[in-house]
N, C-alpha and C. Protein backbone atom coordinates (compact mmCIF):
# COMPACT_ATOMS: atom_id res chain seq x y z
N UNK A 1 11.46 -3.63 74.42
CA UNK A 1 12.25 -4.40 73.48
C UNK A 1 13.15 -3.44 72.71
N UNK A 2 14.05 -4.26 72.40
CA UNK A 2 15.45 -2.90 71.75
C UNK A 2 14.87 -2.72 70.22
N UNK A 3 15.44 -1.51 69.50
CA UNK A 3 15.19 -1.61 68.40
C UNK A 3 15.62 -2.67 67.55
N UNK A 4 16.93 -2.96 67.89
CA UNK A 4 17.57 -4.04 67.14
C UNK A 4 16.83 -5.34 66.75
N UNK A 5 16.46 -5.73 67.93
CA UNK A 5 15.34 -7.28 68.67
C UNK A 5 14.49 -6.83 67.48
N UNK A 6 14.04 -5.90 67.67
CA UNK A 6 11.80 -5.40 67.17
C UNK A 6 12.47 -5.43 65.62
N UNK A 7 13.22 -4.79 64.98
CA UNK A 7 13.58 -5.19 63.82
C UNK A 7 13.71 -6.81 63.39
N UNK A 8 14.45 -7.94 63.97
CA UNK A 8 14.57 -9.34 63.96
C UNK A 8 13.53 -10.13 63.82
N UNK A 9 12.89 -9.53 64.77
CA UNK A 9 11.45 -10.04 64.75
C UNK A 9 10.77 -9.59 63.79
N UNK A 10 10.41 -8.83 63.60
CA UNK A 10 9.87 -7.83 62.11
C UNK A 10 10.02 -8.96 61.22
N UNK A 11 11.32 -9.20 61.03
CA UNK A 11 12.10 -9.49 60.03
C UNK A 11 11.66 -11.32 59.58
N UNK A 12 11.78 -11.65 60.53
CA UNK A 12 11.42 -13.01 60.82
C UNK A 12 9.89 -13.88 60.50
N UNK A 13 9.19 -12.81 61.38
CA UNK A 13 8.02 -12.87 60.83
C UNK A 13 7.67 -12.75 59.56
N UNK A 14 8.10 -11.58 58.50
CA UNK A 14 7.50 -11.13 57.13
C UNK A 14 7.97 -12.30 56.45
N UNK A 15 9.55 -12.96 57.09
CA UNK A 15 9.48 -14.23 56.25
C UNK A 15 8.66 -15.19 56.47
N UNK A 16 7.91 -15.41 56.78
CA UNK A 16 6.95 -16.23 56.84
C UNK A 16 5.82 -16.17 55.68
N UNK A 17 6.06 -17.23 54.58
CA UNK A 17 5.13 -16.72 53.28
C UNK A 17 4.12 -17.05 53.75
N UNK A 18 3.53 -17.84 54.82
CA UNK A 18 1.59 -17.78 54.95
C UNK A 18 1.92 -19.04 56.31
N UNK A 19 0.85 -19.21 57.30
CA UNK A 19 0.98 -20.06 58.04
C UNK A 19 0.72 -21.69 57.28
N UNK A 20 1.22 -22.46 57.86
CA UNK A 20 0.68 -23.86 57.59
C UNK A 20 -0.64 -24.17 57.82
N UNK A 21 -0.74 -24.66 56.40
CA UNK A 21 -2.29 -25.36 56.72
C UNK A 21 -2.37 -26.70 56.86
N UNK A 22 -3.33 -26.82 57.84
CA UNK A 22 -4.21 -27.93 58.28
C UNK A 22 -4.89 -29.02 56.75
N UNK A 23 -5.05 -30.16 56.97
CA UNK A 23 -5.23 -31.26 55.89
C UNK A 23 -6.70 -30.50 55.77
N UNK A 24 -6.94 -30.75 54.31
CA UNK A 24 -8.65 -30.24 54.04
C UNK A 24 -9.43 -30.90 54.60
N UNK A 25 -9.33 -32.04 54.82
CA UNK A 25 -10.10 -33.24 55.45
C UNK A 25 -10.79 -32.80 57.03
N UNK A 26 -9.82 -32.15 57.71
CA UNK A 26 -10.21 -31.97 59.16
C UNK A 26 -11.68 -31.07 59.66
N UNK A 27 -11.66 -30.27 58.73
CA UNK A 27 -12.54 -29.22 59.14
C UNK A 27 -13.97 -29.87 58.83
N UNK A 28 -14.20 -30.83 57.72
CA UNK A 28 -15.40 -31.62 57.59
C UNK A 28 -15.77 -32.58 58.22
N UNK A 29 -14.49 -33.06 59.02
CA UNK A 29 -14.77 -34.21 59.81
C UNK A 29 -14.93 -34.14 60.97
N UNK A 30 -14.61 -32.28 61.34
CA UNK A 30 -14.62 -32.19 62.94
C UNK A 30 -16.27 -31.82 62.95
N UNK A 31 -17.02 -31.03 61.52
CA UNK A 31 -18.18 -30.86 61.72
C UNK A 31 -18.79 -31.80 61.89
N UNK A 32 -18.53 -33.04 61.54
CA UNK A 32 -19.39 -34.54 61.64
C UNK A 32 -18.95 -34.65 62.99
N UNK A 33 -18.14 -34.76 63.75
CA UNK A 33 -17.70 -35.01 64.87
C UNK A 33 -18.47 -34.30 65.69
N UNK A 34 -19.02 -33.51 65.06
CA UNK A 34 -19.96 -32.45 66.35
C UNK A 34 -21.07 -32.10 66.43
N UNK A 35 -21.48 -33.58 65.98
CA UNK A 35 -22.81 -33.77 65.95
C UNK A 35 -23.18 -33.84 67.28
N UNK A 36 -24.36 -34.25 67.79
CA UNK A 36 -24.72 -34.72 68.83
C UNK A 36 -24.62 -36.89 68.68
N UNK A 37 -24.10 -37.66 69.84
CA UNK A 37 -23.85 -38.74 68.94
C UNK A 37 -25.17 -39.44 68.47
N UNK A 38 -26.52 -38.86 68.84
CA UNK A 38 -27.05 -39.83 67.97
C UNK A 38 -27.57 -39.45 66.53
N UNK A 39 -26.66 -38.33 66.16
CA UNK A 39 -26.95 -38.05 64.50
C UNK A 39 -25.51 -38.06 64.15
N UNK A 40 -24.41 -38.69 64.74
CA UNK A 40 -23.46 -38.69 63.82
C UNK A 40 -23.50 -39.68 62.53
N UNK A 41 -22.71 -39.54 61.18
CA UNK A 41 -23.18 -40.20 60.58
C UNK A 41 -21.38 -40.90 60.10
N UNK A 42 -22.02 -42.06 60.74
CA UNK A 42 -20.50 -43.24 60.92
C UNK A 42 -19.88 -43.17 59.29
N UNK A 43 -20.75 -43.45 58.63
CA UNK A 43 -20.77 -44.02 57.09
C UNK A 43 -19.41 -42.71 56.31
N UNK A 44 -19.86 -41.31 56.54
CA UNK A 44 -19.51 -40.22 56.28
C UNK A 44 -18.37 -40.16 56.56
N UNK A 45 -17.82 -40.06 58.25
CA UNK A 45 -16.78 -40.09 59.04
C UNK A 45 -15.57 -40.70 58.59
N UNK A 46 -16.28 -41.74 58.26
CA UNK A 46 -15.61 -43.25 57.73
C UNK A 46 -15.13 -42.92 56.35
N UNK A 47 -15.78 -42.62 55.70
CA UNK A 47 -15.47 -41.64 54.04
C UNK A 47 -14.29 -40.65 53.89
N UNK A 48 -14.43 -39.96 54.93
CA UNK A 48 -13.58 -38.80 55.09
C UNK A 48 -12.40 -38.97 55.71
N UNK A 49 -12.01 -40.12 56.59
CA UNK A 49 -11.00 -40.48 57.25
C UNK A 49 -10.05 -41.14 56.09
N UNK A 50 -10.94 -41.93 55.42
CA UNK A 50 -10.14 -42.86 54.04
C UNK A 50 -9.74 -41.93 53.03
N UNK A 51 -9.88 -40.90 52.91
CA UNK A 51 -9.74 -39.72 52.08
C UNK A 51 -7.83 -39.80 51.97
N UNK A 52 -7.38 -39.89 53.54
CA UNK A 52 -6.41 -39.42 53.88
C UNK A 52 -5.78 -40.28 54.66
N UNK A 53 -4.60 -40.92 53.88
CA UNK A 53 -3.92 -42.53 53.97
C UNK A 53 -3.40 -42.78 55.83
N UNK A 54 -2.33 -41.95 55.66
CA UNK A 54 -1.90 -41.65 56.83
C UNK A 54 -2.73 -41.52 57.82
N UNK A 55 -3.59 -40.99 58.41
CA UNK A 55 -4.97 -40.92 59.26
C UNK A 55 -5.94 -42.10 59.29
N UNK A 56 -6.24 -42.57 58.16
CA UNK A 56 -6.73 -43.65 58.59
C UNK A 56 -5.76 -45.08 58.78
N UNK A 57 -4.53 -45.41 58.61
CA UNK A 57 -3.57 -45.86 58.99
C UNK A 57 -3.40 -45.83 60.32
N UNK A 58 -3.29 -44.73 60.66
CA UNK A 58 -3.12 -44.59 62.39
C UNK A 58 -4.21 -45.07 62.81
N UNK A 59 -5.52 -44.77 62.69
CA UNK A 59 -6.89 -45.42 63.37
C UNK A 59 -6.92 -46.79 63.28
N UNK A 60 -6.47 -47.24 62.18
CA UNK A 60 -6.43 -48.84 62.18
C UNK A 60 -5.10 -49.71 63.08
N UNK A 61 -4.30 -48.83 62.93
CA UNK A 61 -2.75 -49.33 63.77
C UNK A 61 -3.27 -49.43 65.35
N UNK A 62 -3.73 -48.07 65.64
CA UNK A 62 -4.19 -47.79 67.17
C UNK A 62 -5.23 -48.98 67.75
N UNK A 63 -6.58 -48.80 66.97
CA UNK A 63 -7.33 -49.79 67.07
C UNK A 63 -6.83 -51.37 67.46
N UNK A 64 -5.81 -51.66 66.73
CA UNK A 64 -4.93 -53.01 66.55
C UNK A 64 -4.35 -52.99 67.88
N UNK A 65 -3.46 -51.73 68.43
CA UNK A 65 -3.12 -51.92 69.48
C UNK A 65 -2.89 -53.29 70.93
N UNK A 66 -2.07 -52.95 71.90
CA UNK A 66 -2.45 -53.74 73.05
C UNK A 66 -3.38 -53.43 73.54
N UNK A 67 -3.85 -51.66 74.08
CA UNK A 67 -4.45 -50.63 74.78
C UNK A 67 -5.55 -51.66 74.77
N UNK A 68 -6.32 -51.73 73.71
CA UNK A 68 -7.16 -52.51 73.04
C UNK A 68 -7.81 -53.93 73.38
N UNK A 69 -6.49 -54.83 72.99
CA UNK A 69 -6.55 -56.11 73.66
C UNK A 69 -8.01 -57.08 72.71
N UNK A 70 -7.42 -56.72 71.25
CA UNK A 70 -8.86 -57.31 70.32
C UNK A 70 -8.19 -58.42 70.40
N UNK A 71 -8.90 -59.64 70.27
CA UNK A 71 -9.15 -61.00 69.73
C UNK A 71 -8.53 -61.33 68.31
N UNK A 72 -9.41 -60.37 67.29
CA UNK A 72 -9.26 -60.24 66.03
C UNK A 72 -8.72 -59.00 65.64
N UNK A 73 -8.23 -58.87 64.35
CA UNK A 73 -7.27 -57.80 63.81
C UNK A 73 -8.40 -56.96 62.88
N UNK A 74 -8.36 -55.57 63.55
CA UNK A 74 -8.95 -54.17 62.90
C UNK A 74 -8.39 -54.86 61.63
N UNK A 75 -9.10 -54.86 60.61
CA UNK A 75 -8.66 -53.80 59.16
C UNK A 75 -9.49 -53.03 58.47
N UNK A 76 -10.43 -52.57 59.19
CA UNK A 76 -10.88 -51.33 58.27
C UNK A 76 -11.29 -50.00 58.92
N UNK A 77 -10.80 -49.22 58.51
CA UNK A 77 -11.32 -47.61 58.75
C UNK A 77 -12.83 -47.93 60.00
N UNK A 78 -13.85 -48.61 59.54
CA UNK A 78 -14.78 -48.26 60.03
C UNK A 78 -14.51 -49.26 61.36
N UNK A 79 -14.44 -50.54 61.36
CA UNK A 79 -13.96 -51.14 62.88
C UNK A 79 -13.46 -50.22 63.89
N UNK A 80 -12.38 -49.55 62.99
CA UNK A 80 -11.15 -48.85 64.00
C UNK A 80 -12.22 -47.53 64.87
N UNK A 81 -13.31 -46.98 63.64
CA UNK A 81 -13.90 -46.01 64.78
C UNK A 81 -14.35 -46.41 65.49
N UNK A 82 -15.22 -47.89 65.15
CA UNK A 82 -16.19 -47.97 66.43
C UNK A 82 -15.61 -48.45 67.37
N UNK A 83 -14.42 -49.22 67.30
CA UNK A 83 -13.68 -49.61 68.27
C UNK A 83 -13.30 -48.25 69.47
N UNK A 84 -12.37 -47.38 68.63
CA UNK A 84 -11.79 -46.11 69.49
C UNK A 84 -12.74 -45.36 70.02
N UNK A 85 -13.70 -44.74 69.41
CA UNK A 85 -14.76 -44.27 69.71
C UNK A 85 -14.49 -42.67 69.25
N UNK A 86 -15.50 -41.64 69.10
CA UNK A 86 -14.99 -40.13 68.81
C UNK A 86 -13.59 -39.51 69.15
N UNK A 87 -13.84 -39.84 70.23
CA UNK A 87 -12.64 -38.77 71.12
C UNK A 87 -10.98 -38.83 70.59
N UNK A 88 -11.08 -40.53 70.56
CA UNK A 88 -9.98 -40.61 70.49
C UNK A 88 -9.74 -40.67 68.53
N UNK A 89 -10.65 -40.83 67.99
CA UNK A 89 -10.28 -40.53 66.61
C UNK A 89 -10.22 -39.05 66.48
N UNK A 90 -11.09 -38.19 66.67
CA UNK A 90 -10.56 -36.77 67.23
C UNK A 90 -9.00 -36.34 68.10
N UNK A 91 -8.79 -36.95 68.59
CA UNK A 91 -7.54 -36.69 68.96
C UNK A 91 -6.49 -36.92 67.84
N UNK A 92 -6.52 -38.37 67.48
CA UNK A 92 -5.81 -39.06 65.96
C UNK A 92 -5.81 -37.82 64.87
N UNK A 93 -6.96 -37.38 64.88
CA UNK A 93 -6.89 -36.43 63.58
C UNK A 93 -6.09 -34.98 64.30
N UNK A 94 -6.08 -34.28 65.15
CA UNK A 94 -5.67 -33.35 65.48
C UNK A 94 -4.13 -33.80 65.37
N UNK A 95 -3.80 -34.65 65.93
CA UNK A 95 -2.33 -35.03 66.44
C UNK A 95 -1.58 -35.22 65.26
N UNK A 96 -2.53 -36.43 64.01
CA UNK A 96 -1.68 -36.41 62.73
C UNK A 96 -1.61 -35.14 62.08
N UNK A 97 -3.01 -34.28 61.73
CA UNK A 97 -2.91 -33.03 61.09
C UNK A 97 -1.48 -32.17 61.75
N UNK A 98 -1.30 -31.90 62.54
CA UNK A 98 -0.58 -31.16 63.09
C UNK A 98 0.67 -31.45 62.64
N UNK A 99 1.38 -33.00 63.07
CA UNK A 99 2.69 -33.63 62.40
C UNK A 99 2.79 -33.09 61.19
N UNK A 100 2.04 -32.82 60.11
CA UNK A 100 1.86 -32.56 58.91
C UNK A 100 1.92 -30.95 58.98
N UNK A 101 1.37 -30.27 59.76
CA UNK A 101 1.50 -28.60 59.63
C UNK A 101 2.96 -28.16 60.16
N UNK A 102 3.02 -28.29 61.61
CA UNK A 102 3.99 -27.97 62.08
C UNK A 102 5.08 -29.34 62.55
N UNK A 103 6.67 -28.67 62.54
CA UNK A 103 7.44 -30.07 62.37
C UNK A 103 7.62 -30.16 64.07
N UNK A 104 7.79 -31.62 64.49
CA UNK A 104 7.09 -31.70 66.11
C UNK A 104 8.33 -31.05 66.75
N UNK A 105 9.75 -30.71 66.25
CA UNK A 105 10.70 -30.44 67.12
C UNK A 105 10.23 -28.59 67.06
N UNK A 106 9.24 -28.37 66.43
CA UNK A 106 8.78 -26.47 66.64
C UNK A 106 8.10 -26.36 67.70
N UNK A 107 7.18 -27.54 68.12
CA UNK A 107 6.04 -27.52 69.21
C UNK A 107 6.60 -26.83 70.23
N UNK A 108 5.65 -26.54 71.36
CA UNK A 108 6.48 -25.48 72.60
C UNK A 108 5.72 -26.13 73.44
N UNK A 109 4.70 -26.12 73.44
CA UNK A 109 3.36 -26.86 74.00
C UNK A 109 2.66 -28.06 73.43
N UNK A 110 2.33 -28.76 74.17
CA UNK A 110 1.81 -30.18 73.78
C UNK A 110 0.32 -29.77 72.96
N UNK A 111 0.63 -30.29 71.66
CA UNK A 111 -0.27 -30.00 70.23
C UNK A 111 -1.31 -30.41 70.08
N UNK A 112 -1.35 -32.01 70.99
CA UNK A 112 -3.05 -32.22 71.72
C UNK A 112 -3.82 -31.39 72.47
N UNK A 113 -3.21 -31.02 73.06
CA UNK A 113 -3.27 -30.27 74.52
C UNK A 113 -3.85 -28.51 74.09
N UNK A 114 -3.47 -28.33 73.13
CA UNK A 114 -3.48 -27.11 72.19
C UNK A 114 -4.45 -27.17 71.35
N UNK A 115 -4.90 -28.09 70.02
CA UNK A 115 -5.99 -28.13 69.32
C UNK A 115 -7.18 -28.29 70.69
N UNK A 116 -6.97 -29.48 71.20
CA UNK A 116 -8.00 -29.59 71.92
C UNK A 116 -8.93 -28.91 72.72
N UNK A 117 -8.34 -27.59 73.50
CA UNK A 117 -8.74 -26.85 73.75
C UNK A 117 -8.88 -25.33 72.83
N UNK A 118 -8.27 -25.44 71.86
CA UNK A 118 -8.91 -24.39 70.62
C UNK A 118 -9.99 -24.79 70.04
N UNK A 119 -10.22 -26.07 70.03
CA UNK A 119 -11.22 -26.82 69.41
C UNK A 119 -12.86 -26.44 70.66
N UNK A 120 -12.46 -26.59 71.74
CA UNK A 120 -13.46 -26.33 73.28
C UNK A 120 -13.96 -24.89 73.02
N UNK A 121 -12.79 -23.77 73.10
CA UNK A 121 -13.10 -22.49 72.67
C UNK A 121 -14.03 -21.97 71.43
N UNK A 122 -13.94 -23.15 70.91
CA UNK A 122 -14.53 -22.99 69.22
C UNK A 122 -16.00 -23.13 69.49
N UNK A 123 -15.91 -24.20 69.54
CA UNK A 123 -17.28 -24.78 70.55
C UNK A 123 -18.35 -23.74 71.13
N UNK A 124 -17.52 -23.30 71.96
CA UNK A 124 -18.53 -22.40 73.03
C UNK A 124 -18.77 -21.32 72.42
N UNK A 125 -17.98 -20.81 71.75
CA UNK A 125 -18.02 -19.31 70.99
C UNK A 125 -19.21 -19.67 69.93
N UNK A 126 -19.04 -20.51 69.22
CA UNK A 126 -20.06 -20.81 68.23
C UNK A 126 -21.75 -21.47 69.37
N UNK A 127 -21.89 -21.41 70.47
CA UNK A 127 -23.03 -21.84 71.15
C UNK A 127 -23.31 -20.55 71.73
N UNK A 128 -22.34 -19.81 72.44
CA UNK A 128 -22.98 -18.17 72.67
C UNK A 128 -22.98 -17.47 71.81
N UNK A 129 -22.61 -18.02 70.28
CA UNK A 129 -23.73 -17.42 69.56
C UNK A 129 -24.73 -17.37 69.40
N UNK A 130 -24.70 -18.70 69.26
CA UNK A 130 -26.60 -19.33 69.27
C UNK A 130 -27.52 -18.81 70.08
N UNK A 131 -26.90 -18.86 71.15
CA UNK A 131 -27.93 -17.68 72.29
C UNK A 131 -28.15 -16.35 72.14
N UNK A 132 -27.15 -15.84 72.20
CA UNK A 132 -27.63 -14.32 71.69
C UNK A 132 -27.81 -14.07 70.15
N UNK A 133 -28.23 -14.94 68.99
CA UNK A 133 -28.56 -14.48 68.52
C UNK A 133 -27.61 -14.17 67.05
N UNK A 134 -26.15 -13.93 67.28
CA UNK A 134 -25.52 -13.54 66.58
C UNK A 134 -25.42 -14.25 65.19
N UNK A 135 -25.51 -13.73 63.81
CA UNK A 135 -26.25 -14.09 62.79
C UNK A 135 -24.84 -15.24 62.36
N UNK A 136 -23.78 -14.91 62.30
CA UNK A 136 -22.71 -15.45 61.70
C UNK A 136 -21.82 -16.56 62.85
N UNK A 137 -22.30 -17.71 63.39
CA UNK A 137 -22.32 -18.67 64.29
C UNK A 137 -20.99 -19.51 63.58
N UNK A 138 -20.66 -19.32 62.40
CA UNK A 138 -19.02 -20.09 61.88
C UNK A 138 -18.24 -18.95 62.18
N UNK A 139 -18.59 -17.72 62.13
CA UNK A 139 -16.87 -16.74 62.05
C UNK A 139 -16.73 -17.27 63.75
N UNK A 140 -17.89 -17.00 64.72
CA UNK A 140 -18.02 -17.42 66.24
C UNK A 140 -16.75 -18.84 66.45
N UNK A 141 -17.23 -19.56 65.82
CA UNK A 141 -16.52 -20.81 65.81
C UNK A 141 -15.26 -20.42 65.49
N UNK A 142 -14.70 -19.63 64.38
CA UNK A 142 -13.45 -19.76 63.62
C UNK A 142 -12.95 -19.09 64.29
N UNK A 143 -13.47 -18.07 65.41
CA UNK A 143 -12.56 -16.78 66.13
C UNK A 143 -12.34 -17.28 67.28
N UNK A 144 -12.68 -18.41 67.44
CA UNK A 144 -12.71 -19.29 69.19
C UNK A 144 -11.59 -19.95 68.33
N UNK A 145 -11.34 -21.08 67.59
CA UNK A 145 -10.35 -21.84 67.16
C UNK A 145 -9.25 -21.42 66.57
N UNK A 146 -8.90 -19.88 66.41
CA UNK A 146 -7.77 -19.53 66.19
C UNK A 146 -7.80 -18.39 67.03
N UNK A 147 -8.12 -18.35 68.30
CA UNK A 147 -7.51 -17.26 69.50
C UNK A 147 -6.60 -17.32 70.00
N UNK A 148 -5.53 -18.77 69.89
CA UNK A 148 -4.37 -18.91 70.33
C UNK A 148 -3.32 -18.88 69.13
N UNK A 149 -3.82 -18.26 67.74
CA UNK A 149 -2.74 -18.55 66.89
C UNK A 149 -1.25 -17.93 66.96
N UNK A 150 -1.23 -17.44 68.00
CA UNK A 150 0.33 -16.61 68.58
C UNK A 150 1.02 -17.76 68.78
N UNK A 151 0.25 -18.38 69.44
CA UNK A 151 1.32 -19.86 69.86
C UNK A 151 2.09 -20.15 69.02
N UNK A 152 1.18 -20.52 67.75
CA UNK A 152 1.77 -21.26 66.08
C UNK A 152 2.73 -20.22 66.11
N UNK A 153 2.37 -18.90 65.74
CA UNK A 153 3.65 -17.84 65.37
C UNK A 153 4.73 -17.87 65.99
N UNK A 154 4.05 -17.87 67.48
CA UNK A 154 5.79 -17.87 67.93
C UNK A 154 6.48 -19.34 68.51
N UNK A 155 6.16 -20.48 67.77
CA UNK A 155 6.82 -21.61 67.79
C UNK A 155 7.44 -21.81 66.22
N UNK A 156 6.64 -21.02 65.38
CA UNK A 156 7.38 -20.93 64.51
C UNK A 156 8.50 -20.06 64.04
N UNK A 157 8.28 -18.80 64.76
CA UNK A 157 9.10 -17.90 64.29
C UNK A 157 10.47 -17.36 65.61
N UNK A 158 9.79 -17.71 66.87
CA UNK A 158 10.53 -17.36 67.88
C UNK A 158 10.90 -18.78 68.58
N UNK A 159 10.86 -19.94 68.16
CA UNK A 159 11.08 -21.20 68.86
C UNK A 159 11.70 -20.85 70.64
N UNK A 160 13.30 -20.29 70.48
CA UNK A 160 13.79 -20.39 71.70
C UNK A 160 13.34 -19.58 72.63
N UNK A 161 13.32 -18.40 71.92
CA UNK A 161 12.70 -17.27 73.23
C UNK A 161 11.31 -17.88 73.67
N UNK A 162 10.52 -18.07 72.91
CA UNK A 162 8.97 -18.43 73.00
C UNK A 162 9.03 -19.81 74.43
N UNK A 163 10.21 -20.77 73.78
CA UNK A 163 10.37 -21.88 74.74
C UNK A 163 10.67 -21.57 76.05
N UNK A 164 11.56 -20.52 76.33
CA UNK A 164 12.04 -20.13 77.35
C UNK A 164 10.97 -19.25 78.22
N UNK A 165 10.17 -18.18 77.42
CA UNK A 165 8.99 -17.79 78.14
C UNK A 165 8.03 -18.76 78.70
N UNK A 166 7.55 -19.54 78.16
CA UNK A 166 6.77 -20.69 78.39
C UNK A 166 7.43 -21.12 79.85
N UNK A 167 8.38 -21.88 79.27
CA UNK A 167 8.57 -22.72 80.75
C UNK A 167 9.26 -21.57 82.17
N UNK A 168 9.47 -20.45 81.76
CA UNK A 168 9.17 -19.15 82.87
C UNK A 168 7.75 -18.93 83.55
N UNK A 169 7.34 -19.04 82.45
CA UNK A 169 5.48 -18.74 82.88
C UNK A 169 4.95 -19.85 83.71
N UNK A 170 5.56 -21.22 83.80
CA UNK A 170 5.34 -22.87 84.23
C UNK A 170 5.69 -22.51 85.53
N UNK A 171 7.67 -22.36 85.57
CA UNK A 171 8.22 -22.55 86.43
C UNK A 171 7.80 -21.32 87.69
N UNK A 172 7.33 -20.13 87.18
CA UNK A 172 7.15 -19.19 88.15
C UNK A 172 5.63 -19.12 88.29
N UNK A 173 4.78 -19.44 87.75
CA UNK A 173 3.25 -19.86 87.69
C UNK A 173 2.71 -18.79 87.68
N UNK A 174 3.22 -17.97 86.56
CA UNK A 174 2.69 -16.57 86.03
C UNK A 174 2.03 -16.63 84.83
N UNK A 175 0.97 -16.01 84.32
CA UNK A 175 0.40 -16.31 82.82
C UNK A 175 1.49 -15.76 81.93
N UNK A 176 1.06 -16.30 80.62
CA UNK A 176 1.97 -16.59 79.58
C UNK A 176 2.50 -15.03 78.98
N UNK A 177 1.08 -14.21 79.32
CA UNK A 177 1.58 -13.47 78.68
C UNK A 177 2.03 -12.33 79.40
């Protein structure tokens, strides 16, 4: 890279006063979410979704849906989960949080497609902890769910180049990096 470039970038980056954060709501609700389902606790879920207008708006809109095909009309937070079921209120929350962090014309990569599998990574890292032992089983988790945070950086800070690598890496079916 030229000096010129590595300076720009430098430059670009330091402006960046802190990454976007995620709604407070998510991180408590993904731990309820990851329960095993017969200790999730609906009541809770349901608490924490209403916390946050927009989010539970969408669960009730979705729920309402055709996809759906209800008889009767969702209106409450808790219908809408049991209707959708985890996954897809998990998805709802990743997809709205995100609209809210990053603005969707920055995305490079599909943002479902992205939590979802940072979220998988998180997962496993925090379970081979459990096996071997390792005393601190949340940093496990937190270092699996932000192993792709380059992405965020460079959709935020490098949009075009970043876009253009990407769909190089697609079109020639070479890894990304």
């Amino acid at each position: 890279m030229k000096t010129g470039s590595l300076d720009r970038l430098r430059s670009r980056i330091t402006s960046i006063d802190a990454m976007p954060t995620i709604p407070i709501i998510l991180r408590p609700l993904l731990r309820c979410l990851d329960q095993p389902a017969e200790q999730i606790d609906v009541g809770r879920i349901v608490e924490l979704v209403s916390y946050d207008k927009s989010i539970a708006a969408q669960c009730v809109r979705m729920a309402n849906s055709a996809l759906f095909g209800r008889s009767q009309p969702v209106e409450s937070v808790r219908t809408a989960f049991m209707n959708l079921g985890m996954w897809r209120v998990r998805d709802l929350l990743f997809s709205n949080s995100l609209s809210q962090v990053i603005p969707a014309n920055r995305w490079i990569v599909d943002p479902v497609v992205f939590w979802r599998h940072s979220l998988g990574c998180a997962l496993v890292c925090r379970k081979f902890a459990e096996i071997i032992g390792y005393a601190d089983t949340g940093k496990a988790y937190l270092a699996g769910l932000l192993h792709d945070i380059g992405v965020l950086v460079n959709s935020m800070v490098v949009p075009v180049e970043f876009r253009a690598t990407v769909e190089k890496a697609s079109r020639e079916q070479i890894p990304l990096d």
